[in-house]
C-alpha atoms as a PDB file:
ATOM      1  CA  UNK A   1       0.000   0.000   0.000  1.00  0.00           C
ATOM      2  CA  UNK A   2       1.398   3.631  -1.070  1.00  0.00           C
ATOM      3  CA  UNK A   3       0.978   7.063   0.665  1.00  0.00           C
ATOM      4  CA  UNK A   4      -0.631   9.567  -1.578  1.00  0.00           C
ATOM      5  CA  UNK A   5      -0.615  12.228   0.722  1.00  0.00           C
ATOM      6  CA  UNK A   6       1.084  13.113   3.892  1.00  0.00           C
ATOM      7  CA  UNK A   7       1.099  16.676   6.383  1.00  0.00           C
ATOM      8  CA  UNK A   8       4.465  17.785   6.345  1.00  0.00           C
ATOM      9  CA  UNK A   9       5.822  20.373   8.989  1.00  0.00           C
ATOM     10  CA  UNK A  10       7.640  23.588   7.032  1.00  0.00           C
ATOM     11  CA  UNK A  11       7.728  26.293   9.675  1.00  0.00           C
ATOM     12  CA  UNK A  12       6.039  28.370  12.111  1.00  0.00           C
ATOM     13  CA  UNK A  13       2.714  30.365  11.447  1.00  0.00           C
ATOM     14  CA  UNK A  14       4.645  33.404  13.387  1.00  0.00           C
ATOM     15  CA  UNK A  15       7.298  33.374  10.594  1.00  0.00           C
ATOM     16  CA  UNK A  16       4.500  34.473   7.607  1.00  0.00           C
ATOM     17  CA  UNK A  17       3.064  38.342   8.456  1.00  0.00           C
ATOM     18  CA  UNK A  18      -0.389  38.730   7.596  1.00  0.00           C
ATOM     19  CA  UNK A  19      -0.878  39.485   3.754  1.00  0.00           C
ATOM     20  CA  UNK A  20       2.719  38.364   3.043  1.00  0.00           C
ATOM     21  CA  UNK A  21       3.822  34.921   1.507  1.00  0.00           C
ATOM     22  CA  UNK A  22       7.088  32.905   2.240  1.00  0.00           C
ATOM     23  CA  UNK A  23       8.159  30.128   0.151  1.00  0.00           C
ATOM     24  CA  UNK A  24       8.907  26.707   1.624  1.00  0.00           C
ATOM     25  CA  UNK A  25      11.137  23.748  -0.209  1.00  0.00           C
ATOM     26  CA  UNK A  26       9.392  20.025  -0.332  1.00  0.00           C
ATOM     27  CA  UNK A  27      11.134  17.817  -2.500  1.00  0.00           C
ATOM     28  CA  UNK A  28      12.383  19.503  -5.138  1.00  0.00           C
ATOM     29  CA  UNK A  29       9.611  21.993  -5.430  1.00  0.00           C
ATOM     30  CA  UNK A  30       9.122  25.397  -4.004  1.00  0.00           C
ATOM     31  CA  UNK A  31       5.855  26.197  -2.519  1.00  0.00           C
ATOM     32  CA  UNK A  32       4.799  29.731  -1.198  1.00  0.00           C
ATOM     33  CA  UNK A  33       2.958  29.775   1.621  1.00  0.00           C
ATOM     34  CA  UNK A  34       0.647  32.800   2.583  1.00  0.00           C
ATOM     35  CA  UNK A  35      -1.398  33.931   5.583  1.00  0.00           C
ATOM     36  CA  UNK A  36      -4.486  35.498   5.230  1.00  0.00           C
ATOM     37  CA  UNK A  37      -6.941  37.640   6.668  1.00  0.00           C
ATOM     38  CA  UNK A  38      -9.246  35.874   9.164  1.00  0.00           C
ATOM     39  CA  UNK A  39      -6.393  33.118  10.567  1.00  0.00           C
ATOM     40  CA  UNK A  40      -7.132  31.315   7.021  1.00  0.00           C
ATOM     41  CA  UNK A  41      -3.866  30.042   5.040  1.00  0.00           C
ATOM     42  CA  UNK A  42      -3.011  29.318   1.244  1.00  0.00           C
ATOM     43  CA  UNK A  43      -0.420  27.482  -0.468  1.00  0.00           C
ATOM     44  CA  UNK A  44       0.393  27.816  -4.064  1.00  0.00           C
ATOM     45  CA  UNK A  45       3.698  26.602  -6.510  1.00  0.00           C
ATOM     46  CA  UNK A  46       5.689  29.218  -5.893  1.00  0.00           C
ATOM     47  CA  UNK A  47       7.033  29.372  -9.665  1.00  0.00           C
ATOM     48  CA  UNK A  48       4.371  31.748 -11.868  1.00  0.00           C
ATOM     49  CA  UNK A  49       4.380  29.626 -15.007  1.00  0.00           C
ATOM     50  CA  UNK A  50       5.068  32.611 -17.094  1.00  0.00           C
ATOM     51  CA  UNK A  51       8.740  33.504 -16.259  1.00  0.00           C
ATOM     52  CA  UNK A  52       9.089  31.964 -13.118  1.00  0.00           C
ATOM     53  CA  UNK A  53       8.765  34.333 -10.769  1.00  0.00           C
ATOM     54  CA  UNK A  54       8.389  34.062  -6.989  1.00  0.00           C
ATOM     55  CA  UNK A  55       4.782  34.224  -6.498  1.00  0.00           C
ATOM     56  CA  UNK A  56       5.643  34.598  -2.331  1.00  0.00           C
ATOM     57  CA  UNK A  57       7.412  37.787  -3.103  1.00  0.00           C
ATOM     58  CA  UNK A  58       3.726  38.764  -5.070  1.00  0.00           C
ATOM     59  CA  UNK A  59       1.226  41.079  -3.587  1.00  0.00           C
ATOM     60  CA  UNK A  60      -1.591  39.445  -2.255  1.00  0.00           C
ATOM     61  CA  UNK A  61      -5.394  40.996  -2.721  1.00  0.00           C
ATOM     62  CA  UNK A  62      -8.961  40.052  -2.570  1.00  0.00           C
ATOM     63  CA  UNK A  63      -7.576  36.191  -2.209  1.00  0.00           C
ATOM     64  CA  UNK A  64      -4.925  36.436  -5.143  1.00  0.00           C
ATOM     65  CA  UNK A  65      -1.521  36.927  -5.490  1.00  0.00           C
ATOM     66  CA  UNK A  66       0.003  39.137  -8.502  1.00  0.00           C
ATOM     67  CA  UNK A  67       3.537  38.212  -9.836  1.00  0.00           C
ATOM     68  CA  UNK A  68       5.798  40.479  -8.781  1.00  0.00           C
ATOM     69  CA  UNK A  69       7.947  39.778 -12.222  1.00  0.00           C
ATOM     70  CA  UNK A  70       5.162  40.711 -14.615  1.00  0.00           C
ATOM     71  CA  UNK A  71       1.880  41.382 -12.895  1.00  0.00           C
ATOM     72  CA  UNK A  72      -0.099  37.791 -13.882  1.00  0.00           C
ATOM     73  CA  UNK A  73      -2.710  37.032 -10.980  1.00  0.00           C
ATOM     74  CA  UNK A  74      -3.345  33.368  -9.395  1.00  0.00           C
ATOM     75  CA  UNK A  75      -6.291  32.900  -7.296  1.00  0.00           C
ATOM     76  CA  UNK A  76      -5.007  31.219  -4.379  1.00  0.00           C
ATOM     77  CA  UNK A  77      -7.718  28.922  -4.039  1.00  0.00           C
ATOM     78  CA  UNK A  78      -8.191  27.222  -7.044  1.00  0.00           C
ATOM     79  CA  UNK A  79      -4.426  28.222  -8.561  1.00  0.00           C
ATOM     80  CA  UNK A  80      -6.439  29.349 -11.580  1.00  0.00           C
ATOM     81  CA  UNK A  81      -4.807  32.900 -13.463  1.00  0.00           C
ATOM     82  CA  UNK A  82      -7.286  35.663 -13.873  1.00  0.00           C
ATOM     83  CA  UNK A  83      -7.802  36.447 -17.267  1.00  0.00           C
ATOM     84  CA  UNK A  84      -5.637  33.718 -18.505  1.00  0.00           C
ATOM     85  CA  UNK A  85      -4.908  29.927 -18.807  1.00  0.00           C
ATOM     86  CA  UNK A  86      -2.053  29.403 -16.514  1.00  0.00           C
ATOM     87  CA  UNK A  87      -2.761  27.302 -13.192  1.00  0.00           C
ATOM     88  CA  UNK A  88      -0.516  26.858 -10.364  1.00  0.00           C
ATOM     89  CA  UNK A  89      -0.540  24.093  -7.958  1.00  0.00           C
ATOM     90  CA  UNK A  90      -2.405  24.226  -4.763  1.00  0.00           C
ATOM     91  CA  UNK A  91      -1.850  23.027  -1.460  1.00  0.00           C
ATOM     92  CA  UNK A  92      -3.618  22.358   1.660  1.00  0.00           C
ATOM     93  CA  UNK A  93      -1.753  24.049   4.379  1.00  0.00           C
ATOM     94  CA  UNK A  94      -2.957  24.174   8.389  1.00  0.00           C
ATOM     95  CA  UNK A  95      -1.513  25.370  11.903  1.00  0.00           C
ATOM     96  CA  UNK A  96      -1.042  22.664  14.389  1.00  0.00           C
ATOM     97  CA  UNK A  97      -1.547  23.494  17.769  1.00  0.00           C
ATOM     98  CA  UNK A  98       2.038  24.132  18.886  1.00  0.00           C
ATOM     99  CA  UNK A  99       2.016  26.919  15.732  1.00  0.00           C
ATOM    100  CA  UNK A 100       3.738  24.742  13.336  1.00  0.00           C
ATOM    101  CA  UNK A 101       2.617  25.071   9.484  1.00  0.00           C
ATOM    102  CA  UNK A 102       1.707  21.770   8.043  1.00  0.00           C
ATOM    103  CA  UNK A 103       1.888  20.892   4.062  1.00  0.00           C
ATOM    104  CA  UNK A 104      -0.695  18.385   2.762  1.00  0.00           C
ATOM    105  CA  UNK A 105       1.697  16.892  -0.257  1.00  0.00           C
ATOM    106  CA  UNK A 106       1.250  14.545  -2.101  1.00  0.00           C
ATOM    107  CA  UNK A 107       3.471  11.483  -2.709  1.00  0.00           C
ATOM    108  CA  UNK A 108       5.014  12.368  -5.793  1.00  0.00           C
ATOM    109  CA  UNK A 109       6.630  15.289  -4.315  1.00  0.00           C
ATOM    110  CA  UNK A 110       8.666  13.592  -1.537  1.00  0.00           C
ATOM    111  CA  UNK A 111      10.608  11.750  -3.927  1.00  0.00           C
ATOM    112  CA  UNK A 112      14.047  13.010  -3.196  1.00  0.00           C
ATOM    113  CA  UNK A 113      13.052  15.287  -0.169  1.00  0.00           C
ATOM    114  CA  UNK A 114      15.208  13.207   2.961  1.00  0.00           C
END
């Protein structure tokens, strides 16, 4: 039987300001990780697919984050691009109790992460 998902611990919720995103490593893939008004978290690939930029350097909005390379907006719950076709990846992220942020990942993306 395989794992196809797992919580995995990437920092503490007092690390990420309100409004601001910090990007995480799991595996070999970057994820930013953003807190949001309301104690309510998102995390997204933190690669835009346009030129790569670091989406938790982007400013975030009405539940988006803008690119701060070229201005594209993600909507950081369904990863979708406003007004265009890109998608980034989205992740379930929570606080545990002792104020660690938790990663749900899936499988795929642990390969190579020890």
């Amino acid at each position: 039987m395989s794992i196809e998902s797992a919580w995995v611990p990437v920092g503490r919720a007092e690390d990420v300001p309100l409004l601001e995103g910090r990007s995480v490593t799991v595996g070999a893939r970057r994820i930013a990780i953003f807190r949001l008004p309301d104690d309510t978290w998102a995390a997204v690939d933190n690669a835009c697919p346009h030129k790569g930029g670091p989406l938790a350097d982007g400013i975030v909005a009405d539940a988006c984050v803008t690119c701060p390379l070229h201005g594209r907006r993600f909507d950081l719950a369904t990863g979708a691009q406003h007004g265009g076709d890109d998608v980034v990846g989205v992740y379930a992220v929570r606080v545990g109790e002792d104020g660690t942020l938790e990663l749900l990942v899936p499988a795929a993306l642990m390969v190579g992460s020890a």
